[in-house]
PDB file of N, CA and C in Angstrom:
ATOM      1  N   UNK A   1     -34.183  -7.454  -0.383  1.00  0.00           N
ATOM      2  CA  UNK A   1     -33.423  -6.233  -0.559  1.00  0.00           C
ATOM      3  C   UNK A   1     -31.981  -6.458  -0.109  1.00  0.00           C
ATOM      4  N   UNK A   2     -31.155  -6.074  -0.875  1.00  0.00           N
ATOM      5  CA  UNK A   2     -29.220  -6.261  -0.792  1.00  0.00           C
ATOM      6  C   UNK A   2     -29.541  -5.443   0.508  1.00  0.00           C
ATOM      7  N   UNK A   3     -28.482  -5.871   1.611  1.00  0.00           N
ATOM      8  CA  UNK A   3     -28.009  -4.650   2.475  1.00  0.00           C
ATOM      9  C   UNK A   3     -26.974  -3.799   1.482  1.00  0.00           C
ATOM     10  N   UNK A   4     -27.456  -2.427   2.549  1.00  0.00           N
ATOM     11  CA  UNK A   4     -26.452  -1.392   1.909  1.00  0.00           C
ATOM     12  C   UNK A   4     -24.763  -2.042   2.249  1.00  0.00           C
ATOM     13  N   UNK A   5     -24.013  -1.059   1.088  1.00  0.00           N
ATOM     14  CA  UNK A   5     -22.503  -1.210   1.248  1.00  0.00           C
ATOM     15  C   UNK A   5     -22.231  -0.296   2.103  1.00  0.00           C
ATOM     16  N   UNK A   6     -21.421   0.066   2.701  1.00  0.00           N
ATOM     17  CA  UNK A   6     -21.069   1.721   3.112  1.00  0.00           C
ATOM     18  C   UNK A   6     -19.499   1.990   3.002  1.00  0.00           C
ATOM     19  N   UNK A   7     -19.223   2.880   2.618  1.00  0.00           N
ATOM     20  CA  UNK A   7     -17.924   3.609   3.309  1.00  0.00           C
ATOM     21  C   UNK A   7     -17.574   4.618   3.824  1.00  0.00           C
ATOM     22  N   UNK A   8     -16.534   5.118   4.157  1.00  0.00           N
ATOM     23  CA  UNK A   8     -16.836   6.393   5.270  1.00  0.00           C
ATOM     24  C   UNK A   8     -15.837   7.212   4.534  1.00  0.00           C
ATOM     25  N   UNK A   9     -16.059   8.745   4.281  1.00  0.00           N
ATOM     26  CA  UNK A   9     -14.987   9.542   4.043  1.00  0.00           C
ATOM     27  C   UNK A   9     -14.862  10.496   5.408  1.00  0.00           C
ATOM     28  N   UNK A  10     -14.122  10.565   5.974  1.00  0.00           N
ATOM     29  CA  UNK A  10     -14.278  11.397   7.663  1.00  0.00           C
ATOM     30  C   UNK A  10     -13.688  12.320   7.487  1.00  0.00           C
ATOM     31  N   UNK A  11     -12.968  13.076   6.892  1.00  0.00           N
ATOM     32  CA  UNK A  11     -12.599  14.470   6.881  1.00  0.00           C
ATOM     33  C   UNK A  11     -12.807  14.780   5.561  1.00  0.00           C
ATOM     34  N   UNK A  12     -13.252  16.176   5.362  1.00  0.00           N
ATOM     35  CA  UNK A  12     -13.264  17.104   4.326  1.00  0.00           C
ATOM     36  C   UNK A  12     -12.517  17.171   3.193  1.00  0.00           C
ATOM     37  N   UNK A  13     -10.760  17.039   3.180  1.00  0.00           N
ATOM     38  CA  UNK A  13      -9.419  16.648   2.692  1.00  0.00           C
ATOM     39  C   UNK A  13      -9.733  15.764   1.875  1.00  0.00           C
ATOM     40  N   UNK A  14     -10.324  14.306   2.858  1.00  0.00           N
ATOM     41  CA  UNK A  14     -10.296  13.098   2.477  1.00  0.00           C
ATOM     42  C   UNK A  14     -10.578  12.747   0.562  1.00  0.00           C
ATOM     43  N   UNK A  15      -9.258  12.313   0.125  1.00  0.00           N
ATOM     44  CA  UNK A  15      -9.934  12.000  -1.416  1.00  0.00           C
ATOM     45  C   UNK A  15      -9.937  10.140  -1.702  1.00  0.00           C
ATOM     46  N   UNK A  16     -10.180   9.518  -0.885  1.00  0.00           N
ATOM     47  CA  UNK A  16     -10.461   8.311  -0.289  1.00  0.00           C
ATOM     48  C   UNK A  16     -11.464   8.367   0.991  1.00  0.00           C
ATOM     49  N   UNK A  17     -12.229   6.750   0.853  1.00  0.00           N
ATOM     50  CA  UNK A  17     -12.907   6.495   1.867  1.00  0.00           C
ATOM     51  C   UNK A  17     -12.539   4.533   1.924  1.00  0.00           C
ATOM     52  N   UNK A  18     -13.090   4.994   3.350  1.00  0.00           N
ATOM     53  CA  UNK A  18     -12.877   3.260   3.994  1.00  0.00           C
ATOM     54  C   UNK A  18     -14.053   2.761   3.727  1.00  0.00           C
ATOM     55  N   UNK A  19     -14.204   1.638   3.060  1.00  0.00           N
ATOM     56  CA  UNK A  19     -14.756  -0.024   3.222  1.00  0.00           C
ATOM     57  C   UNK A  19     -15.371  -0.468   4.459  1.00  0.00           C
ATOM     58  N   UNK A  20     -16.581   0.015   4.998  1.00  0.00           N
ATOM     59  CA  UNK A  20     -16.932  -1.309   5.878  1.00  0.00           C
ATOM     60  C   UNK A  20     -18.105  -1.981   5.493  1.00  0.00           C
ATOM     61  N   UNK A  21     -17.533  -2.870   4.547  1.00  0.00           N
ATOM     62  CA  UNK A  21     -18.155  -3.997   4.106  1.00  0.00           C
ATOM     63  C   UNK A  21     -17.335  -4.886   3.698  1.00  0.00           C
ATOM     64  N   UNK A  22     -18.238  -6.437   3.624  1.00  0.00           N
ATOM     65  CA  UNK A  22     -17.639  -7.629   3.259  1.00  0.00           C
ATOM     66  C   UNK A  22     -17.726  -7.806   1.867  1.00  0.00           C
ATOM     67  N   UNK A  23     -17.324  -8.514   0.896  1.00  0.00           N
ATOM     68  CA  UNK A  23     -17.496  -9.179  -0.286  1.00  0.00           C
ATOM     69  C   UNK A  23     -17.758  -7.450  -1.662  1.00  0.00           C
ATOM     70  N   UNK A  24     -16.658  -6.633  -1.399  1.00  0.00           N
ATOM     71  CA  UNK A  24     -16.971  -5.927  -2.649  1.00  0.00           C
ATOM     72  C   UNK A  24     -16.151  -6.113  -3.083  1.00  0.00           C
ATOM     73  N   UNK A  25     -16.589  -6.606  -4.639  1.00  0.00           N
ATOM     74  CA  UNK A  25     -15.820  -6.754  -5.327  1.00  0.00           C
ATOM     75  C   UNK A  25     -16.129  -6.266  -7.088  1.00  0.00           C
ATOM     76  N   UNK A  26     -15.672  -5.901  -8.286  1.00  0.00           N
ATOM     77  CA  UNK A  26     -15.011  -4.933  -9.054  1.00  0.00           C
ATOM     78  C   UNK A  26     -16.468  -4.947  -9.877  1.00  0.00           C
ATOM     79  N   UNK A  27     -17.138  -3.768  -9.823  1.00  0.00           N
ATOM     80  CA  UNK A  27     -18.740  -2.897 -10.357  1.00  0.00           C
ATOM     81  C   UNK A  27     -19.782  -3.454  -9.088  1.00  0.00           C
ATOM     82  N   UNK A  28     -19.253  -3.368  -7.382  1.00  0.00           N
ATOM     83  CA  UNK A  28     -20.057  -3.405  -6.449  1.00  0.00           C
ATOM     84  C   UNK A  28     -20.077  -1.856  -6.451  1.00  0.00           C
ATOM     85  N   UNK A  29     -22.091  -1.696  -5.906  1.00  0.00           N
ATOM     86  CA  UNK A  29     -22.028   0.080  -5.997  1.00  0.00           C
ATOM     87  C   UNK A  29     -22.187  -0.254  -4.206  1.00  0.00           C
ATOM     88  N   UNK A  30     -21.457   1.322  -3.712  1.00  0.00           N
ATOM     89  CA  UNK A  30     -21.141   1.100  -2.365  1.00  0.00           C
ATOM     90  C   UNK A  30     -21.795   3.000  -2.434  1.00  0.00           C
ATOM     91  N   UNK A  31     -22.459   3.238  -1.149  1.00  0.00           N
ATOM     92  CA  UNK A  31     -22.457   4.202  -0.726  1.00  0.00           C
ATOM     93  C   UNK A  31     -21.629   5.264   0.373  1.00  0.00           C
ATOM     94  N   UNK A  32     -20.959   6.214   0.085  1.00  0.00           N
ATOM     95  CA  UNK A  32     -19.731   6.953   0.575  1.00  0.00           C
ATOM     96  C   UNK A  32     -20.781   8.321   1.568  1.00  0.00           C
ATOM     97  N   UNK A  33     -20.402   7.941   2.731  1.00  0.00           N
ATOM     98  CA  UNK A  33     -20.891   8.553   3.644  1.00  0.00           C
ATOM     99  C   UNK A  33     -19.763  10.066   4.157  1.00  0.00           C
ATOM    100  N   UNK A  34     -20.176  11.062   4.294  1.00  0.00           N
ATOM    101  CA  UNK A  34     -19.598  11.811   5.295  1.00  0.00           C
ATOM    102  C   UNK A  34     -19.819  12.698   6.551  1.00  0.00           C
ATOM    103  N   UNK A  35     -18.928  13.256   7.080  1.00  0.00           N
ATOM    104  CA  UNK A  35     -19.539  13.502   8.672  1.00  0.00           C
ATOM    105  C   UNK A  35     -20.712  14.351   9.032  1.00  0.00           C
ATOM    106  N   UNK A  36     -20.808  15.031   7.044  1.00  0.00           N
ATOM    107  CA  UNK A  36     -21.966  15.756   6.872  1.00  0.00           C
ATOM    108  C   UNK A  36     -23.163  15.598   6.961  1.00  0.00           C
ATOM    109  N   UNK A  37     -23.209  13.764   6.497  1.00  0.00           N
ATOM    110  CA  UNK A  37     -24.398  13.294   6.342  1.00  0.00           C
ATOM    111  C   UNK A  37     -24.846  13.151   4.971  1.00  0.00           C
ATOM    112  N   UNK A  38     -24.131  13.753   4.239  1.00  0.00           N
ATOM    113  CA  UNK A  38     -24.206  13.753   2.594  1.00  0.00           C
ATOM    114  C   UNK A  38     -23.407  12.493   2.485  1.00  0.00           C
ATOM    115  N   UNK A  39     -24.471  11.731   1.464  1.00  0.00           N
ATOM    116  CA  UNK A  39     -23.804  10.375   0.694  1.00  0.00           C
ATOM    117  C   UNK A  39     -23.882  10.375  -0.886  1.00  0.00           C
ATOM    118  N   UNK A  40     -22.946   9.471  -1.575  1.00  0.00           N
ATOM    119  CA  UNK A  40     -22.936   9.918  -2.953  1.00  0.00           C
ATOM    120  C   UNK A  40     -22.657   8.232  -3.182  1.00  0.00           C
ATOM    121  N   UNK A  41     -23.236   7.215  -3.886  1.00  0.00           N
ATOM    122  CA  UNK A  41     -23.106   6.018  -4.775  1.00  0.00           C
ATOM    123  C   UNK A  41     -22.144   6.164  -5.498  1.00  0.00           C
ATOM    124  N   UNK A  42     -21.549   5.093  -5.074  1.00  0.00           N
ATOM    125  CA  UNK A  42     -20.626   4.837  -6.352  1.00  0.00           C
ATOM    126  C   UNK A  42     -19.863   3.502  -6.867  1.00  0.00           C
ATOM    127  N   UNK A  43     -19.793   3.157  -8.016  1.00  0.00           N
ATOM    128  CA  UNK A  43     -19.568   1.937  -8.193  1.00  0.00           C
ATOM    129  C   UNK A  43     -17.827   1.698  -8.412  1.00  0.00           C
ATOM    130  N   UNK A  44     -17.652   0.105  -7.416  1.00  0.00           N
ATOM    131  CA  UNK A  44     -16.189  -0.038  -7.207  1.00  0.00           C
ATOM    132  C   UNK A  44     -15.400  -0.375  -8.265  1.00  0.00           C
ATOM    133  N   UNK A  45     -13.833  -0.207  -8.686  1.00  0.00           N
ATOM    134  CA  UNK A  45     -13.282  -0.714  -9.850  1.00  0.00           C
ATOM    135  C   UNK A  45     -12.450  -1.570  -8.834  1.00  0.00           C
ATOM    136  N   UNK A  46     -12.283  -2.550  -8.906  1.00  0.00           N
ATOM    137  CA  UNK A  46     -11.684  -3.785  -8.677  1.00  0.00           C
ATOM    138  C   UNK A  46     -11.987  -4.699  -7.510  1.00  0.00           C
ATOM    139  N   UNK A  47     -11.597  -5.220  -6.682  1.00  0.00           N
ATOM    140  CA  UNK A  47     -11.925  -6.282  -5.116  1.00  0.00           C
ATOM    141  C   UNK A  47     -11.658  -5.637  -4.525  1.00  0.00           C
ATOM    142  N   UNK A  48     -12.804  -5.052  -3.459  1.00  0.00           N
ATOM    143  CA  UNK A  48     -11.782  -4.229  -2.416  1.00  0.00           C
ATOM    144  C   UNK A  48     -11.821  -4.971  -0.815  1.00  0.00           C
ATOM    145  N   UNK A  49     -10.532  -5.635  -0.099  1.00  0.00           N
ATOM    146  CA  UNK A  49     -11.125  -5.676   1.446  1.00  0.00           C
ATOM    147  C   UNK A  49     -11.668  -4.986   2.547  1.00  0.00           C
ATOM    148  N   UNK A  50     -12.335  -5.341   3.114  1.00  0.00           N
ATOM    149  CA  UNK A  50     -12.864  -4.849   4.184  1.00  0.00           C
ATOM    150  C   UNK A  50     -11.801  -4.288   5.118  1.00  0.00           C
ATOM    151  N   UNK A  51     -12.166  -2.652   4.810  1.00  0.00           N
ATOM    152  CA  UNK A  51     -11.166  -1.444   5.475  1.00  0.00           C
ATOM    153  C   UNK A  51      -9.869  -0.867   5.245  1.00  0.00           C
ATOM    154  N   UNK A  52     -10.199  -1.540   3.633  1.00  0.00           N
ATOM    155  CA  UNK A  52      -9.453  -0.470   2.762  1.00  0.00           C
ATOM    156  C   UNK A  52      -9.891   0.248   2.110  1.00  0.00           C
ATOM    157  N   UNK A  53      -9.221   0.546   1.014  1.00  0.00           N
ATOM    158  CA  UNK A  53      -9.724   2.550   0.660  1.00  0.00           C
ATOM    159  C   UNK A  53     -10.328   2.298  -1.423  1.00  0.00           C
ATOM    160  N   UNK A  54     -11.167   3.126  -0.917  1.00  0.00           N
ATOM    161  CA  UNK A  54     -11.417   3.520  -2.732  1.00  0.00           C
ATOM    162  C   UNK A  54     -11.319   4.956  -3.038  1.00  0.00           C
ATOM    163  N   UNK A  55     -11.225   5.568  -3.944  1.00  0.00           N
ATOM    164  CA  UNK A  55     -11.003   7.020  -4.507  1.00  0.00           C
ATOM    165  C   UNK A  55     -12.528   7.058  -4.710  1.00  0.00           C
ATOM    166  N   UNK A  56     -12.300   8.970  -3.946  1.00  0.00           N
ATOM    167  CA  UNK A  56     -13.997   9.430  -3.865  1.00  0.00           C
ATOM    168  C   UNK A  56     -13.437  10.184  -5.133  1.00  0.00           C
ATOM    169  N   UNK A  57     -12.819  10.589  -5.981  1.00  0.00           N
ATOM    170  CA  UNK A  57     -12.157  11.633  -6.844  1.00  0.00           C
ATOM    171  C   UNK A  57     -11.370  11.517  -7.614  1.00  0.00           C
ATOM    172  N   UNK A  58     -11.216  11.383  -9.058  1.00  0.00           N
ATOM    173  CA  UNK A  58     -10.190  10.855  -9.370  1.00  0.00           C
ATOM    174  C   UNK A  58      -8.446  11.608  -9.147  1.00  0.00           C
ATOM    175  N   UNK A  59      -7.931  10.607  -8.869  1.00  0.00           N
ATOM    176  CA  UNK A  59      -6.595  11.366  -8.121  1.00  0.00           C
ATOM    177  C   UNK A  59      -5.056  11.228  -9.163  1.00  0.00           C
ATOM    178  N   UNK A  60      -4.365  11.962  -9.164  1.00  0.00           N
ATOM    179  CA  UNK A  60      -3.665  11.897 -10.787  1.00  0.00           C
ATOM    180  C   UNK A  60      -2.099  11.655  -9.813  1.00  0.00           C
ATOM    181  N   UNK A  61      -1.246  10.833 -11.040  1.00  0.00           N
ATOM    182  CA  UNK A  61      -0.037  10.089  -9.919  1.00  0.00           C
ATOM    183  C   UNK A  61       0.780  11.627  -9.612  1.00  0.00           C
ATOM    184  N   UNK A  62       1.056  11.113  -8.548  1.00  0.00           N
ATOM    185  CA  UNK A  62       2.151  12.108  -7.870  1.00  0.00           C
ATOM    186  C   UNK A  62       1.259  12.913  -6.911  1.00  0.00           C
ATOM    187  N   UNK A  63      -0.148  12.855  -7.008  1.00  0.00           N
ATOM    188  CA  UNK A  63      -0.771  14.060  -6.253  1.00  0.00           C
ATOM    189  C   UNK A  63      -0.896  13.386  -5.040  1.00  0.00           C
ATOM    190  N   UNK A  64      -1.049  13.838  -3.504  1.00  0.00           N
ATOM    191  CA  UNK A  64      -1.107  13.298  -2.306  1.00  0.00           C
ATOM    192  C   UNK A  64      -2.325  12.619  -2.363  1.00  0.00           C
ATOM    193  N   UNK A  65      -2.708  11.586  -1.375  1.00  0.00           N
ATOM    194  CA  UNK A  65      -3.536  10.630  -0.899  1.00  0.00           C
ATOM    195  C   UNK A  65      -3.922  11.137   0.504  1.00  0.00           C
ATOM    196  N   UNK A  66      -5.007  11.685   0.474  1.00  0.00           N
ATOM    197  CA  UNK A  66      -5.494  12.312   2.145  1.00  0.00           C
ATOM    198  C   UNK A  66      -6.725  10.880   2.764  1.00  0.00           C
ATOM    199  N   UNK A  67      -6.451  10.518   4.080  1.00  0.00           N
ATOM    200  CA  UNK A  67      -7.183   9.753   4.782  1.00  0.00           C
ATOM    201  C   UNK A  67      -7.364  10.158   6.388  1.00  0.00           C
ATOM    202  N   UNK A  68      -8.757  10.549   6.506  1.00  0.00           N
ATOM    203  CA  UNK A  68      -9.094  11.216   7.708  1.00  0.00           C
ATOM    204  C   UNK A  68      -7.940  12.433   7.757  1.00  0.00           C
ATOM    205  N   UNK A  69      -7.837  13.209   7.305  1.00  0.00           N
ATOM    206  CA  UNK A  69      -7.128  14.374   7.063  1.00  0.00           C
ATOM    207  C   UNK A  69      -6.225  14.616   7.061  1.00  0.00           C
ATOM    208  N   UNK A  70      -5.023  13.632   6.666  1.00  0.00           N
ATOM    209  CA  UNK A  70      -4.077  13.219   6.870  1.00  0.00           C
ATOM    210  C   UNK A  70      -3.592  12.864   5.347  1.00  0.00           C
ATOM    211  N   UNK A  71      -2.133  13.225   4.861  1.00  0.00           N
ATOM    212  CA  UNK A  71      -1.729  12.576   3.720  1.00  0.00           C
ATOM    213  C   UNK A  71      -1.068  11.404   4.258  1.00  0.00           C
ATOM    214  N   UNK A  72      -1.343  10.298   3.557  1.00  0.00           N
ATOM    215  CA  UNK A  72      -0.686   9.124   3.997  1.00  0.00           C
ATOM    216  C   UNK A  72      -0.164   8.188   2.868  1.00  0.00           C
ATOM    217  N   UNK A  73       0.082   8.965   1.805  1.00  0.00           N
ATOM    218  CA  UNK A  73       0.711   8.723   0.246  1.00  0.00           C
ATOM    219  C   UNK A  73       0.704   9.614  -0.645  1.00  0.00           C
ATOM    220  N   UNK A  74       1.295   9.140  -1.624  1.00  0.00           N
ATOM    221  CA  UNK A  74       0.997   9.637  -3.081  1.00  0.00           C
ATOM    222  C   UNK A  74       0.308   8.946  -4.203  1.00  0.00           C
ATOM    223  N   UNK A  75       0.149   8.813  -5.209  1.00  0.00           N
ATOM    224  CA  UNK A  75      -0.107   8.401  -6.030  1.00  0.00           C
ATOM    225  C   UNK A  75       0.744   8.014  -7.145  1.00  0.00           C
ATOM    226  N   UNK A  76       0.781   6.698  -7.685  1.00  0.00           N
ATOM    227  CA  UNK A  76       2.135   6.276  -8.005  1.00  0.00           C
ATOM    228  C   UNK A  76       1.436   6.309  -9.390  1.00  0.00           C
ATOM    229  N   UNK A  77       0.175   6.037  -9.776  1.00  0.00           N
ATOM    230  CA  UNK A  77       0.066   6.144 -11.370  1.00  0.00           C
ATOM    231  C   UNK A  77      -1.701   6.900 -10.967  1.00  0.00           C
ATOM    232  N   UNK A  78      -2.309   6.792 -12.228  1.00  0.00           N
ATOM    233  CA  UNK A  78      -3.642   7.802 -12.262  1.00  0.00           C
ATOM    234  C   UNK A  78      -4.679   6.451 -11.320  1.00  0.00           C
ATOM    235  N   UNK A  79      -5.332   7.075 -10.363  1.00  0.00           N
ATOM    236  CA  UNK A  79      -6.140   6.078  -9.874  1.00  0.00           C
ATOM    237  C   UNK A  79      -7.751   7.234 -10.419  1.00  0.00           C
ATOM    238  N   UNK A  80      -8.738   6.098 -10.542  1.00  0.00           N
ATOM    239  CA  UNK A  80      -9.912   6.986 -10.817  1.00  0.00           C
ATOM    240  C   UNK A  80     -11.102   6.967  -9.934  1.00  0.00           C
ATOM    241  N   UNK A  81     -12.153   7.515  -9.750  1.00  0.00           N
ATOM    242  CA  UNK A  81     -12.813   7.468  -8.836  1.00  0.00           C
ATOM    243  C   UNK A  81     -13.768   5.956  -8.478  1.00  0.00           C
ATOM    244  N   UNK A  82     -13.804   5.458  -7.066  1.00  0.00           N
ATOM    245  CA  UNK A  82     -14.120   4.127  -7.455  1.00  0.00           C
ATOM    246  C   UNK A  82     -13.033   3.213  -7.102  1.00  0.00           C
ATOM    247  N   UNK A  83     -11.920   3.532  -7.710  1.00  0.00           N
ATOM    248  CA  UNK A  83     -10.986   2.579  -7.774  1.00  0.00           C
ATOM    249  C   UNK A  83     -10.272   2.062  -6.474  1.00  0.00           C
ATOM    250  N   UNK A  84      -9.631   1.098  -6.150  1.00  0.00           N
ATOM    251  CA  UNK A  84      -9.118   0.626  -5.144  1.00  0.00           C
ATOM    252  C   UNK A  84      -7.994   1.593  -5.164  1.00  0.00           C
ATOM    253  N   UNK A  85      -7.688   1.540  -3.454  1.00  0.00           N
ATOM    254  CA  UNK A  85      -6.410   2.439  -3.604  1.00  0.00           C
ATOM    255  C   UNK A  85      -5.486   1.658  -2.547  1.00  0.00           C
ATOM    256  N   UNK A  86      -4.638   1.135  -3.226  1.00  0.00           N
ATOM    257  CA  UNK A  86      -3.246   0.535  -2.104  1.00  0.00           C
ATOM    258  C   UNK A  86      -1.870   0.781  -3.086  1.00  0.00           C
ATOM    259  N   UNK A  87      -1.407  -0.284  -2.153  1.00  0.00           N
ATOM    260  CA  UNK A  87       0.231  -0.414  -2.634  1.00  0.00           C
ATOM    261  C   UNK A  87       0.183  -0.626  -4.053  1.00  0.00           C
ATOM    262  N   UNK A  88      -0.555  -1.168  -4.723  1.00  0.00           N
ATOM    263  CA  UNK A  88      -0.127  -1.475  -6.366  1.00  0.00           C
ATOM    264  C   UNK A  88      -0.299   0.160  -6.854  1.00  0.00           C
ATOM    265  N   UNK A  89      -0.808   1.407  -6.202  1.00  0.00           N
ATOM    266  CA  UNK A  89      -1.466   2.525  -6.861  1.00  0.00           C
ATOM    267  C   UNK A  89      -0.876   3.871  -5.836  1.00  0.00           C
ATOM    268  N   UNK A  90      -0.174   3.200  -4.607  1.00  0.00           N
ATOM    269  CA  UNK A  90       0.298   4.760  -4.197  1.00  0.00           C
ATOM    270  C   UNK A  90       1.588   4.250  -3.551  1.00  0.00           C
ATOM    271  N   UNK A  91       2.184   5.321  -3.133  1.00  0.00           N
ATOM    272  CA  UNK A  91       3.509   4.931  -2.274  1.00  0.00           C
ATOM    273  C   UNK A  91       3.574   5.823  -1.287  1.00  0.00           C
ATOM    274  N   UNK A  92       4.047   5.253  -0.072  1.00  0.00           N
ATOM    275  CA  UNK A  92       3.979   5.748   1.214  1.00  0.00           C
ATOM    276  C   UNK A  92       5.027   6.831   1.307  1.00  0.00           C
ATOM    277  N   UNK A  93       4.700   8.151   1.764  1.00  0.00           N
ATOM    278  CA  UNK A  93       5.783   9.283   1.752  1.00  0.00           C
ATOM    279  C   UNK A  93       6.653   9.378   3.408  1.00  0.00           C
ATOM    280  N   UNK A  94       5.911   8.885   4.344  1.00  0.00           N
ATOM    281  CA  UNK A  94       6.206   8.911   5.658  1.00  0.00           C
ATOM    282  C   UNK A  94       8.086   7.787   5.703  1.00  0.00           C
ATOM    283  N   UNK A  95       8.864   8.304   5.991  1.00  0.00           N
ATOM    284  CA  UNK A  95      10.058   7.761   6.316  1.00  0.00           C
ATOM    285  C   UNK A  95      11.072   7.432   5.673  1.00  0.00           C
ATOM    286  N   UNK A  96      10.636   8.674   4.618  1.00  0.00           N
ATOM    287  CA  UNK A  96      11.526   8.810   3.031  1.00  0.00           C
ATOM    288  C   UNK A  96      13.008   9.364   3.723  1.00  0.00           C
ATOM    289  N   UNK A  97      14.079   9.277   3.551  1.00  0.00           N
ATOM    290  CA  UNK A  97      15.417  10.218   4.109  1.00  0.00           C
ATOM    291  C   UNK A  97      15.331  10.079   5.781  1.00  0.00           C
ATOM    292  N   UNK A  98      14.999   9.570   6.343  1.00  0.00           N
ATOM    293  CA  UNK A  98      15.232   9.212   7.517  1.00  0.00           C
ATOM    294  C   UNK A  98      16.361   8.543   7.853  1.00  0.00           C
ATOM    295  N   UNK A  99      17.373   7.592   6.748  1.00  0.00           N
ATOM    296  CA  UNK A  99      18.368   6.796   6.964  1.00  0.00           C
ATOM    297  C   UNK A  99      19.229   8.217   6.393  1.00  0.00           C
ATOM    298  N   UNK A 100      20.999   8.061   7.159  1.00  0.00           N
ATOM    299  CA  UNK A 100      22.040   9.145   6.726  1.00  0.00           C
ATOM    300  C   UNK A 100      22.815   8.403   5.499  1.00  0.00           C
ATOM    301  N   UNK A 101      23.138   8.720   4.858  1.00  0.00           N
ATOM    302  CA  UNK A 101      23.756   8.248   3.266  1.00  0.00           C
ATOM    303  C   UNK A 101      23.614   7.190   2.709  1.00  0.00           C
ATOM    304  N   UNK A 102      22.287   6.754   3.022  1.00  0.00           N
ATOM    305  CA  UNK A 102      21.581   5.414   2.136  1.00  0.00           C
ATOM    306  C   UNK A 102      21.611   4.392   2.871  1.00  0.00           C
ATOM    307  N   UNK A 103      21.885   4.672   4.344  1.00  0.00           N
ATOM    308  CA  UNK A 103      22.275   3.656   5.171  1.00  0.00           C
ATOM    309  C   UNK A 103      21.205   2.561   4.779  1.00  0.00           C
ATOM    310  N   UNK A 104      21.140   1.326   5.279  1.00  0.00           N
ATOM    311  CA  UNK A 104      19.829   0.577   5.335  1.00  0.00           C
ATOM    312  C   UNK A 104      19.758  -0.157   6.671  1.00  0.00           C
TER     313      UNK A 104
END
């Protein structure tokens, strides 16, 4: 028998969950746990590392990226449920205009 995959969605918000597993990689089915205790299967679209994120939902570009209840991106093009979610698929909103007239 395969061990299970798991990932965790920890807040309610959350339209991503974390990876804790080794070796998934693109149509691994992983099971998405939450604090409820309700789990839902689902199969991965691409390689994902261990303790990064996949979409519990499909998430459409521009809409926020919530992790543990927290937005911690956007969505830079359509990611779908399943799918890996990083830098090739969202962009970080935290420390946008923080520099004064484009300083760098």
């Amino acid at each position: 028998m395969e061990a299970l995959k798991l990932a965790l969605k920890v807040d309610d918000k959350d339209n991503v969950a974390t990876i804790f597993a080794n070796d998934i990689t693109d149509g691994t089915e992983v099971e998405i746990r939450d604090k409820k205790g309700q789990t839902e299967k689902v199969c991965v679209k691409g390689d994902v590392p261990y303790g990064h994120k996949i979409a519990v939902c499909d998430i459409f570009a521009g809409e926020p990226i919530y992790k543990y209840g927290e937005s911690i991106g956007a969505a830079s093009a359509d990611i779908s449920k399943g799918e890996y979610v990083h830098i090739h698929n969202m962009v970080a909103m935290r420390g946008h205009g923080d520099l004064k007239g484009g300083e760098a």
